[in-house]
ModelCIF file with pLDDT and N, C-alpha, C, O atoms, coordinates in Angstrom:
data_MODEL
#
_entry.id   MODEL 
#
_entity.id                         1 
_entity.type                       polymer 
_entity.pdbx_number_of_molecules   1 
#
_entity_poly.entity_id                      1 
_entity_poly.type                           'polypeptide(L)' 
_entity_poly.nstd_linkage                   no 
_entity_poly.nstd_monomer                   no 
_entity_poly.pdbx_seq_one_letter_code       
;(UNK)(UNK)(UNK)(UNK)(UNK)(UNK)(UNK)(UNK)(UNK)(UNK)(UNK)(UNK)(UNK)(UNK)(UNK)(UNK)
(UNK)(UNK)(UNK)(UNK)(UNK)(UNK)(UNK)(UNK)(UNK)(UNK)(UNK)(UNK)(UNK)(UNK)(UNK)(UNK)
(UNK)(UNK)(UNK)(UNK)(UNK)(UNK)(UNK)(UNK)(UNK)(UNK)
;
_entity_poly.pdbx_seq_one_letter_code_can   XXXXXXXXXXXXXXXXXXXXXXXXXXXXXXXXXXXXXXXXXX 
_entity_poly.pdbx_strand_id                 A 
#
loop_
_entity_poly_seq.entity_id 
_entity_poly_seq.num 
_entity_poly_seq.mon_id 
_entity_poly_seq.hetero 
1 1  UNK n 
1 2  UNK n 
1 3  UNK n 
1 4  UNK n 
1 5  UNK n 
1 6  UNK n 
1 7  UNK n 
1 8  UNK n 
1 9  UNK n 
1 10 UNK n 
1 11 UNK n 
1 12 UNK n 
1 13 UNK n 
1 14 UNK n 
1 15 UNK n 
1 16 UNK n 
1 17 UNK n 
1 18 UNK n 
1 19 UNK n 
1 20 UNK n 
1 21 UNK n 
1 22 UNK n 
1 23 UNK n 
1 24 UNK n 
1 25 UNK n 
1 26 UNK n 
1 27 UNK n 
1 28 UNK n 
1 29 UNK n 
1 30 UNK n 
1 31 UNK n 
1 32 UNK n 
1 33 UNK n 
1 34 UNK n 
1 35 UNK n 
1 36 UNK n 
1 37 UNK n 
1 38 UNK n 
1 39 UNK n 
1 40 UNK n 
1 41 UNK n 
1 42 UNK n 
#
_struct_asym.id          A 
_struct_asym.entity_id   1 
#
loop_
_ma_qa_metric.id 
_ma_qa_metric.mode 
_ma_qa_metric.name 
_ma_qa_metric.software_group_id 
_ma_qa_metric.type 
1 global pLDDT . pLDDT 
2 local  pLDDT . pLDDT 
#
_ma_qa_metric_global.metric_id      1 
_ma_qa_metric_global.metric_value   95.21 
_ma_qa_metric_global.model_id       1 
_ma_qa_metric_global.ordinal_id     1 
#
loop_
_ma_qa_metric_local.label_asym_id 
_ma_qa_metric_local.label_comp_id 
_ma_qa_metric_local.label_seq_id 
_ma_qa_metric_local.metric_id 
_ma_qa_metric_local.metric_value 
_ma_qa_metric_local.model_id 
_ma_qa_metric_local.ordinal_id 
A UNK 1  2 98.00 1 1  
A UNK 2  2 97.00 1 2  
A UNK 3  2 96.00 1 3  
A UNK 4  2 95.00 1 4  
A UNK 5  2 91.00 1 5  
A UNK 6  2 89.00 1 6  
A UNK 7  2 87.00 1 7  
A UNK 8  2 89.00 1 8  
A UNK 9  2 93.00 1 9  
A UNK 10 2 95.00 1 10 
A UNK 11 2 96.00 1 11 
A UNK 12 2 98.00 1 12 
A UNK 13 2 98.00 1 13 
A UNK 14 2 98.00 1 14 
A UNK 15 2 97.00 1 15 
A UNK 16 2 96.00 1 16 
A UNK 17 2 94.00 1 17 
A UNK 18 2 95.00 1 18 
A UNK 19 2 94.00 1 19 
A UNK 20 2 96.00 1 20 
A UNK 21 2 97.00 1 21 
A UNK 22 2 97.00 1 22 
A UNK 23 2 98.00 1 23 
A UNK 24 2 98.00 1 24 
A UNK 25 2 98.00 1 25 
A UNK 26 2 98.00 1 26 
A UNK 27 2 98.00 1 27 
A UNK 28 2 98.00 1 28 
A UNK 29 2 98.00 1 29 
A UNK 30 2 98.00 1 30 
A UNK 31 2 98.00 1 31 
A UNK 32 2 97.00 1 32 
A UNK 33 2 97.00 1 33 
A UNK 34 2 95.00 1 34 
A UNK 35 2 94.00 1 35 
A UNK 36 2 91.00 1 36 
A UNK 37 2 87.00 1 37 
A UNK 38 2 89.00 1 38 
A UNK 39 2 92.00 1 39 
A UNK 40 2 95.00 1 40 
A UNK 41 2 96.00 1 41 
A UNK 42 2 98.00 1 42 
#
loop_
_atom_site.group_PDB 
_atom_site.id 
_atom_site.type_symbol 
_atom_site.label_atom_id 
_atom_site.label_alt_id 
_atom_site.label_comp_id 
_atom_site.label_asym_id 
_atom_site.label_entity_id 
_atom_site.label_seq_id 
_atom_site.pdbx_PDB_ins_code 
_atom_site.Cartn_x 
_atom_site.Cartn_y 
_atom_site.Cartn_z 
_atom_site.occupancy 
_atom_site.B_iso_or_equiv 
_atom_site.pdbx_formal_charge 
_atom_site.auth_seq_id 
_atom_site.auth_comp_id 
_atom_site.auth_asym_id 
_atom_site.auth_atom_id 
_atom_site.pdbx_PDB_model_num 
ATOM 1   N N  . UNK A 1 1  ? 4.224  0.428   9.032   1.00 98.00 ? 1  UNK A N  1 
ATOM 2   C CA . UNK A 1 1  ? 5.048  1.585   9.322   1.00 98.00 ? 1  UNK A CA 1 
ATOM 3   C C  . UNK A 1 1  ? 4.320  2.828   8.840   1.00 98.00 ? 1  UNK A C  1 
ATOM 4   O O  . UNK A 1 1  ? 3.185  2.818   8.363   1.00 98.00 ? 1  UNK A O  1 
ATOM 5   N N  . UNK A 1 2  ? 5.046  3.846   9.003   1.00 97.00 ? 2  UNK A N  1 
ATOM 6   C CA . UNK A 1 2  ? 3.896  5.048   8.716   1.00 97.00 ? 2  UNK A CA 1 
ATOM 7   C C  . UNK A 1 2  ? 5.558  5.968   8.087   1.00 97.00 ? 2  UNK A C  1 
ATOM 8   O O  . UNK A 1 2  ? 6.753  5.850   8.355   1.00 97.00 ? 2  UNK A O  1 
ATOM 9   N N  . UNK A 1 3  ? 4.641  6.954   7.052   1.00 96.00 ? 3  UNK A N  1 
ATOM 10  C CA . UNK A 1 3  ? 5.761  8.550   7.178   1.00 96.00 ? 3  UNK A CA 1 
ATOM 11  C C  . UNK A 1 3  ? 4.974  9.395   7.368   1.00 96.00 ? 3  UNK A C  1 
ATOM 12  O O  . UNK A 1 3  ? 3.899  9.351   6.770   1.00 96.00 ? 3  UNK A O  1 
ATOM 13  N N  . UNK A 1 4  ? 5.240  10.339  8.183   1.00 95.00 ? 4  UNK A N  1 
ATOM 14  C CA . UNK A 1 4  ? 4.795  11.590  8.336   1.00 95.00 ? 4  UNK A CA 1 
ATOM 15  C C  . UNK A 1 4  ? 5.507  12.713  7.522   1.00 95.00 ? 4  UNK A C  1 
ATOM 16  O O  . UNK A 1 4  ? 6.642  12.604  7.056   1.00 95.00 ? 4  UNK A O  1 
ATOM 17  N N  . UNK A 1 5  ? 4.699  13.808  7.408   1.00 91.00 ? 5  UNK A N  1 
ATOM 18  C CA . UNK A 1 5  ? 4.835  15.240  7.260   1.00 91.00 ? 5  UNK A CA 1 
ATOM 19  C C  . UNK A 1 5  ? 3.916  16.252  8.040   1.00 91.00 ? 5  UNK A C  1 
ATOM 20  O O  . UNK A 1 5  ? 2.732  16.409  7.739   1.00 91.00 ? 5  UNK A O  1 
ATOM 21  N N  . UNK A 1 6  ? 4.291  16.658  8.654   1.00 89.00 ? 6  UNK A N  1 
ATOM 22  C CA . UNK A 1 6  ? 3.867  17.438  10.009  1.00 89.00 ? 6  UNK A CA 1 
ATOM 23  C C  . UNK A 1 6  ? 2.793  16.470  10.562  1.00 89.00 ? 6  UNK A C  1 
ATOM 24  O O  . UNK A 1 6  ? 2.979  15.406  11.152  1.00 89.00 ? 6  UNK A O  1 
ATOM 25  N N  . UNK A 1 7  ? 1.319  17.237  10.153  1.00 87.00 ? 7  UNK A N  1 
ATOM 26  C CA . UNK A 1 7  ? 0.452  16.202  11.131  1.00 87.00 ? 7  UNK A CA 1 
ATOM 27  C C  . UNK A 1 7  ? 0.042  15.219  9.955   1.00 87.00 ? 7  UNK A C  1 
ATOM 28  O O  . UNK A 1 7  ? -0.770 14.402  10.390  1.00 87.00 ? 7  UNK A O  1 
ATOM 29  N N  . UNK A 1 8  ? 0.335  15.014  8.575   1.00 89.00 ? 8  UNK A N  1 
ATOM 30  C CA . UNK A 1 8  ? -0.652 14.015  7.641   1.00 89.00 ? 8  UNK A CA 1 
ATOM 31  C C  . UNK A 1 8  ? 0.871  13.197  7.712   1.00 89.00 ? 8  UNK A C  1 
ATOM 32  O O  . UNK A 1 8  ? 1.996  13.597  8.012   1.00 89.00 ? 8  UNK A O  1 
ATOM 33  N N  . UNK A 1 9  ? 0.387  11.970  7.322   1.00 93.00 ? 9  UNK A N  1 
ATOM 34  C CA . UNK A 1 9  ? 0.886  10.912  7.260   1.00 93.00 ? 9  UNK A CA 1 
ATOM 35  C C  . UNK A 1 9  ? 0.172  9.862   6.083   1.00 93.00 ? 9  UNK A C  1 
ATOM 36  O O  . UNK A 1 9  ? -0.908 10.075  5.533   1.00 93.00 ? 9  UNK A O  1 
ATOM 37  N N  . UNK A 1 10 ? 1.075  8.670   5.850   1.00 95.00 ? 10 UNK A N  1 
ATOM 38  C CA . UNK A 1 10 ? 0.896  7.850   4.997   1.00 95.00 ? 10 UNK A CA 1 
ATOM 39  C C  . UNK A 1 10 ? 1.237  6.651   5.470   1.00 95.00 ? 10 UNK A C  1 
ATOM 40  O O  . UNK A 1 10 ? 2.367  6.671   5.957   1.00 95.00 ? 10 UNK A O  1 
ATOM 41  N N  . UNK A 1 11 ? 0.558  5.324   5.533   1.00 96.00 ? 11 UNK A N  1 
ATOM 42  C CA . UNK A 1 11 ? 0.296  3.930   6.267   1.00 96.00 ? 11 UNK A CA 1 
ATOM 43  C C  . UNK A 1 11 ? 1.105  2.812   4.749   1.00 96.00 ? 11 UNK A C  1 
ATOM 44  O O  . UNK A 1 11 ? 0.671  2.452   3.654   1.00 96.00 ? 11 UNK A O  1 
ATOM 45  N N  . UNK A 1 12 ? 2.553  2.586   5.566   1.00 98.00 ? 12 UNK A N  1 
ATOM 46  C CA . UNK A 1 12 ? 3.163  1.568   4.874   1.00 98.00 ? 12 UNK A CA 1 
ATOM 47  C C  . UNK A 1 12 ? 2.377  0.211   5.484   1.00 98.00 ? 12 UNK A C  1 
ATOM 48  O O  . UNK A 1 12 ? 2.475  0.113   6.707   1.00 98.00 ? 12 UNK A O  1 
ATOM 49  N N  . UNK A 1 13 ? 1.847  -0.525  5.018   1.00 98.00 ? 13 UNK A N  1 
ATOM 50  C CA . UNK A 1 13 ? 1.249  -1.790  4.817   1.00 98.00 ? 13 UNK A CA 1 
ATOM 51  C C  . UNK A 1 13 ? 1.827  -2.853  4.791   1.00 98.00 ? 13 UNK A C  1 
ATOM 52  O O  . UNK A 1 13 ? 1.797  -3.260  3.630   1.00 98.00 ? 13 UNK A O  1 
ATOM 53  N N  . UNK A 1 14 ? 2.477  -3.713  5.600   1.00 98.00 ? 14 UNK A N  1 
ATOM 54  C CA . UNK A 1 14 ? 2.641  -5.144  4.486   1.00 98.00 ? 14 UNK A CA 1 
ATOM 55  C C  . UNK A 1 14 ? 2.272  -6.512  5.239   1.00 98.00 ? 14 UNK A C  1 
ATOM 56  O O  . UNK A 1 14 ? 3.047  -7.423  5.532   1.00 98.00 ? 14 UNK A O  1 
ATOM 57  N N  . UNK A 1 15 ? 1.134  -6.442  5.436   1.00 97.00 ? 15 UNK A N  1 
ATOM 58  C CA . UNK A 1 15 ? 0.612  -7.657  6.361   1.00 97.00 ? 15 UNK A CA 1 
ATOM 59  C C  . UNK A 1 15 ? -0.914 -7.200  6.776   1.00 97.00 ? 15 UNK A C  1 
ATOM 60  O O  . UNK A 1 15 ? -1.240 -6.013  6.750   1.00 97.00 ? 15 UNK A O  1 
ATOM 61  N N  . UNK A 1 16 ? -1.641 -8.042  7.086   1.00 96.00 ? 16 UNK A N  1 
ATOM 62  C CA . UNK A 1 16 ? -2.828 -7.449  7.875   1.00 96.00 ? 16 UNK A CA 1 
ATOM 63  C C  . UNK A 1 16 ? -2.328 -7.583  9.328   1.00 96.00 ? 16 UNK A C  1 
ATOM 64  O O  . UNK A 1 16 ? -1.357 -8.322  9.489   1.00 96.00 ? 16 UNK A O  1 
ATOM 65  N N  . UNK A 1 17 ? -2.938 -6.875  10.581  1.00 94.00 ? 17 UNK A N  1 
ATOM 66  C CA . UNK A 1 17 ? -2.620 -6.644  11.784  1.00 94.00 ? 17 UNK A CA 1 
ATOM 67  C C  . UNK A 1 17 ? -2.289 -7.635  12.216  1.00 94.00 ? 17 UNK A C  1 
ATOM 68  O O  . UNK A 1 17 ? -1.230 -7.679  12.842  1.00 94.00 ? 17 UNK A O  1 
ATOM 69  N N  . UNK A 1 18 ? -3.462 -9.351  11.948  1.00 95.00 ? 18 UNK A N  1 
ATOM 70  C CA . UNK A 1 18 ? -3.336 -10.186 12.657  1.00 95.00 ? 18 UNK A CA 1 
ATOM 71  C C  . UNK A 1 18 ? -1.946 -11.530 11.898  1.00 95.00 ? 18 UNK A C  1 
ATOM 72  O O  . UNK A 1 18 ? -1.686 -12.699 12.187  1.00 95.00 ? 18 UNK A O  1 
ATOM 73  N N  . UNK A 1 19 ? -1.590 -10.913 11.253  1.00 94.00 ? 19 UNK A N  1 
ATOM 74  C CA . UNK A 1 19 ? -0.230 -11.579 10.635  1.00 94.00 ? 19 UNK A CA 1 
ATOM 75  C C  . UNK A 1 19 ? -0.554 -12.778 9.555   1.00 94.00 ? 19 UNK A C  1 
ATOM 76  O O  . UNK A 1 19 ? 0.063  -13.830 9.387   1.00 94.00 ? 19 UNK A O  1 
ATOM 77  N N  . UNK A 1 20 ? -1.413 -12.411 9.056   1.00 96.00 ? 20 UNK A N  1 
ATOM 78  C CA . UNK A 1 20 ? -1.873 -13.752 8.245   1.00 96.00 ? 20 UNK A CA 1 
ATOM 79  C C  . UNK A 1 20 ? -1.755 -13.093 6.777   1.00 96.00 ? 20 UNK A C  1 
ATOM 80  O O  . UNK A 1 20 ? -1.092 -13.609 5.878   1.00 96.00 ? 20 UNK A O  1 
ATOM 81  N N  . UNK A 1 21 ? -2.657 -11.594 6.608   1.00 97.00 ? 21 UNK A N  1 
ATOM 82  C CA . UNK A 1 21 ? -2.831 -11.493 4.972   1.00 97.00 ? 21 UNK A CA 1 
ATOM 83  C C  . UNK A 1 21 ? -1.373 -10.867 4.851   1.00 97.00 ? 21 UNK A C  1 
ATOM 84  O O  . UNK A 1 21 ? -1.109 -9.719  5.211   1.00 97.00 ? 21 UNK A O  1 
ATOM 85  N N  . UNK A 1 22 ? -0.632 -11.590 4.406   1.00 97.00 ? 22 UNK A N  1 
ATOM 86  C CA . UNK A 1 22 ? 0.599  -11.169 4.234   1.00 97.00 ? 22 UNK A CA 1 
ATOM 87  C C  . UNK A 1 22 ? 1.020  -10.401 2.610   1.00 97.00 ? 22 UNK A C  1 
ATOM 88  O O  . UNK A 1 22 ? 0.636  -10.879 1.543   1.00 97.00 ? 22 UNK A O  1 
ATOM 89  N N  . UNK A 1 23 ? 1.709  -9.386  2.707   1.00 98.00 ? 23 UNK A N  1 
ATOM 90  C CA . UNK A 1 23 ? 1.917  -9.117  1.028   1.00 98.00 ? 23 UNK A CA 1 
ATOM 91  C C  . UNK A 1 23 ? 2.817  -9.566  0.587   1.00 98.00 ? 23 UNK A C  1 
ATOM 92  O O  . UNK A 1 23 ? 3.917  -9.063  0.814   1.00 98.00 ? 23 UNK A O  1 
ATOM 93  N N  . UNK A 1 24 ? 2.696  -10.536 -0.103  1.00 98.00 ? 24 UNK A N  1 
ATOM 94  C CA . UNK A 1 24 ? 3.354  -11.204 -1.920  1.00 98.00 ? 24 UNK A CA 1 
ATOM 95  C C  . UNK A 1 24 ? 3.508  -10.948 -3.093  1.00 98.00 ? 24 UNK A C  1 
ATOM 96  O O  . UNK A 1 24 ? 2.958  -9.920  -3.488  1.00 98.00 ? 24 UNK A O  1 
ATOM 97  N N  . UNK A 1 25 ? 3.904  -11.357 -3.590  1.00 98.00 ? 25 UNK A N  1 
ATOM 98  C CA . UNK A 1 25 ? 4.144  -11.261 -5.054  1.00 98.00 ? 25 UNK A CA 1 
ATOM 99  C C  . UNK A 1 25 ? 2.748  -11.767 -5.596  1.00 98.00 ? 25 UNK A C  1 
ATOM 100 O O  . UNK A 1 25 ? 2.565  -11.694 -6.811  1.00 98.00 ? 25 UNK A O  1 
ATOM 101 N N  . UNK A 1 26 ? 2.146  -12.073 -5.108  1.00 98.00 ? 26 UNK A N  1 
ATOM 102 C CA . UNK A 1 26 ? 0.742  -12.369 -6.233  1.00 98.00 ? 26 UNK A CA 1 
ATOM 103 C C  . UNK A 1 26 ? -0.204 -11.311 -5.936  1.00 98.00 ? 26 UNK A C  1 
ATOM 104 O O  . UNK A 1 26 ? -1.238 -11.061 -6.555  1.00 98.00 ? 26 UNK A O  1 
ATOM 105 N N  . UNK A 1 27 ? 0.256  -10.728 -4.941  1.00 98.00 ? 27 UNK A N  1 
ATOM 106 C CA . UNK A 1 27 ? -0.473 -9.033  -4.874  1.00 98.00 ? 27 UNK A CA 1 
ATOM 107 C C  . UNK A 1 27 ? -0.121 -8.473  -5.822  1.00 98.00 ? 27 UNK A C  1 
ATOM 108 O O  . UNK A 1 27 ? -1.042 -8.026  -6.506  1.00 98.00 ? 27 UNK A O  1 
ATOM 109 N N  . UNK A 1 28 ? 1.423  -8.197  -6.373  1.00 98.00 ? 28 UNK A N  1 
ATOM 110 C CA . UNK A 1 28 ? 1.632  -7.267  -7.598  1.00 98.00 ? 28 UNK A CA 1 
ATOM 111 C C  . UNK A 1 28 ? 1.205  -8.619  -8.875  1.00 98.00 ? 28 UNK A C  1 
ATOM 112 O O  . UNK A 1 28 ? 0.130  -8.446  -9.450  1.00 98.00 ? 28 UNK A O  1 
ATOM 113 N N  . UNK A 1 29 ? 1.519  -9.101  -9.027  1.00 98.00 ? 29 UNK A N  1 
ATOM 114 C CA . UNK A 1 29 ? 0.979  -10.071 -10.478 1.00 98.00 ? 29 UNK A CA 1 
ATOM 115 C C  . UNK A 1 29 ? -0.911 -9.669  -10.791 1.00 98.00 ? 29 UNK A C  1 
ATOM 116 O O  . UNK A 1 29 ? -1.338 -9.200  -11.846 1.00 98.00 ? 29 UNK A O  1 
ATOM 117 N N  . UNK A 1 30 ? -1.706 -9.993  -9.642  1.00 98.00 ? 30 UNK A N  1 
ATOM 118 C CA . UNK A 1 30 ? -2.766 -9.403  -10.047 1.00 98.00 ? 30 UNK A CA 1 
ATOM 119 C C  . UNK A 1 30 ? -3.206 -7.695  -9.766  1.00 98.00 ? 30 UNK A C  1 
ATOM 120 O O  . UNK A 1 30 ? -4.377 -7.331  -9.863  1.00 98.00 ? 30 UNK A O  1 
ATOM 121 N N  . UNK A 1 31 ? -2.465 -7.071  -9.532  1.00 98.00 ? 31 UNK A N  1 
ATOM 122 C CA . UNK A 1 31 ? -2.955 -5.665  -8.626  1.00 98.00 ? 31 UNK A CA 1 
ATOM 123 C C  . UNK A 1 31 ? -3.220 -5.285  -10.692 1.00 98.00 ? 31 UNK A C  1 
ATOM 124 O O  . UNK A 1 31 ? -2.874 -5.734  -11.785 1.00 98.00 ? 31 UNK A O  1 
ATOM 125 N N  . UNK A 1 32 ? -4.159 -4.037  -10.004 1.00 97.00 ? 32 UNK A N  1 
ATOM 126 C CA . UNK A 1 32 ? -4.503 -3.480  -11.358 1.00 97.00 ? 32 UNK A CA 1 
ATOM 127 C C  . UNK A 1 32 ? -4.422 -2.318  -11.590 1.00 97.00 ? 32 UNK A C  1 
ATOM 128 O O  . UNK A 1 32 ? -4.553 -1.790  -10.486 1.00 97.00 ? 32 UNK A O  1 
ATOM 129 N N  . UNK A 1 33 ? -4.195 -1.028  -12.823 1.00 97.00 ? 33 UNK A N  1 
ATOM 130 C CA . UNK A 1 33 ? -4.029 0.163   -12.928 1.00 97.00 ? 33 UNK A CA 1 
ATOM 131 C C  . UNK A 1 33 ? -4.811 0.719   -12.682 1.00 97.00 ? 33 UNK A C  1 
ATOM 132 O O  . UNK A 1 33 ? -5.984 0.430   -12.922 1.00 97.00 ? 33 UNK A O  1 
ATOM 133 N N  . UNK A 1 34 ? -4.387 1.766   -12.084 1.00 95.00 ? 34 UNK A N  1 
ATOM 134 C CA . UNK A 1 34 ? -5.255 3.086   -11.889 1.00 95.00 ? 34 UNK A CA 1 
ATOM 135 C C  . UNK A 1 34 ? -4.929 4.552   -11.678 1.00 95.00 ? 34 UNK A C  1 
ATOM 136 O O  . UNK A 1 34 ? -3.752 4.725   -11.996 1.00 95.00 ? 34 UNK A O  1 
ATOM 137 N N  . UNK A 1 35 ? -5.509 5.696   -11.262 1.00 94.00 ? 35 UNK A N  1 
ATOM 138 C CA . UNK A 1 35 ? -4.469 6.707   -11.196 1.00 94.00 ? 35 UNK A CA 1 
ATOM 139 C C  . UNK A 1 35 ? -5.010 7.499   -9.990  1.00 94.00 ? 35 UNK A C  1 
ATOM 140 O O  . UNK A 1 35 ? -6.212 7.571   -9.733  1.00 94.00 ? 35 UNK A O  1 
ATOM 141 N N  . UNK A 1 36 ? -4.285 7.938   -9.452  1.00 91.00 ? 36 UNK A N  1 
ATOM 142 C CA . UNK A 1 36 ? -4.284 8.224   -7.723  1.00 91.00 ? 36 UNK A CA 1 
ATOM 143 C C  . UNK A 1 36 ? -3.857 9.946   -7.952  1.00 91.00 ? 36 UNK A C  1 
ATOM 144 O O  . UNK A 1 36 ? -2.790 10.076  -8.551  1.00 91.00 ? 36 UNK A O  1 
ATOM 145 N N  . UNK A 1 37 ? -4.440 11.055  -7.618  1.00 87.00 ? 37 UNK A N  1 
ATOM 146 C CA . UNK A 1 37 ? -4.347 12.150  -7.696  1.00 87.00 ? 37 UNK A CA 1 
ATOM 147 C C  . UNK A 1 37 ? -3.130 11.970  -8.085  1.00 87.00 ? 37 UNK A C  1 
ATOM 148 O O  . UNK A 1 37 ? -2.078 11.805  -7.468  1.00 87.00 ? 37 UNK A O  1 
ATOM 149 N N  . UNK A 1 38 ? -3.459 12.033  -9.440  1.00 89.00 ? 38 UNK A N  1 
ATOM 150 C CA . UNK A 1 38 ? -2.443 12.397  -10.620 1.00 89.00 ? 38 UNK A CA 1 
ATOM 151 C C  . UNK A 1 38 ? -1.433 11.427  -10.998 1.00 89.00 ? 38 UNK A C  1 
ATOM 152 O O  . UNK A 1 38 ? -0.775 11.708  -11.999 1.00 89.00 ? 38 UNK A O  1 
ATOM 153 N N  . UNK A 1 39 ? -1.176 10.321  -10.386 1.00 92.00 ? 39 UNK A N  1 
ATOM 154 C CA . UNK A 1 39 ? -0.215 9.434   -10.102 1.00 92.00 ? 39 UNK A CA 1 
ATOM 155 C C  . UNK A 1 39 ? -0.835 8.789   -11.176 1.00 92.00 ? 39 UNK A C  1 
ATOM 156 O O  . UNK A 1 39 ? -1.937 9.184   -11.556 1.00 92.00 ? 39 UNK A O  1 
ATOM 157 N N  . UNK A 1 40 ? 0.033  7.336   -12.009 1.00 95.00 ? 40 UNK A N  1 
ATOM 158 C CA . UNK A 1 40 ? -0.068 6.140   -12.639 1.00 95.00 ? 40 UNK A CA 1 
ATOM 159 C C  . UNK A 1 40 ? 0.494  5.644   -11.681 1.00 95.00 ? 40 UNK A C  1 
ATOM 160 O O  . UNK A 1 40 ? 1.678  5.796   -11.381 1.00 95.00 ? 40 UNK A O  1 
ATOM 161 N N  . UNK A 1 41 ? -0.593 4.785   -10.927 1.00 96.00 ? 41 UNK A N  1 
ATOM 162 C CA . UNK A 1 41 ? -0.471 3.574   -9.684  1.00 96.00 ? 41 UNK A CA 1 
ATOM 163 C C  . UNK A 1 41 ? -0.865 1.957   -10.311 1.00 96.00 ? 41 UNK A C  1 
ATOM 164 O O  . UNK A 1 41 ? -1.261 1.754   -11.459 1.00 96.00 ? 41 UNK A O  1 
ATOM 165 N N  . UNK A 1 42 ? -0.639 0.845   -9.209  1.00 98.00 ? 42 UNK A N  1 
ATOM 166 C CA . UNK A 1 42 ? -1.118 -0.071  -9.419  1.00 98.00 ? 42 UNK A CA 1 
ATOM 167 C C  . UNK A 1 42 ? -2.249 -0.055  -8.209  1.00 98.00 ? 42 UNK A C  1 
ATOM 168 O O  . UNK A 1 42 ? -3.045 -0.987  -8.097  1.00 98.00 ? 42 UNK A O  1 
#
């Protein structure tokens, strides 16, 4: 899925295209910190 604001936008994710890499819970168990213009992200 996507959100927009005028012309920039942001790409909601939760699968790869071809339907296989799917997102789980062992995506967040290993995902790791970092910080994203200015953000505390995983």
């Amino acid at each position: 899925g996507k959100g927009f604001r005028g012309e920039w936008f942001v790409d909601l994710i939760f699968s790869s295209g071809n339907g296989v890499a799917v997102v789980d819970d062992l995506w967040f168990e290993h995902a790791r910190p970092g910080r994203v213009m200015g953000v505390d992200v995983l």
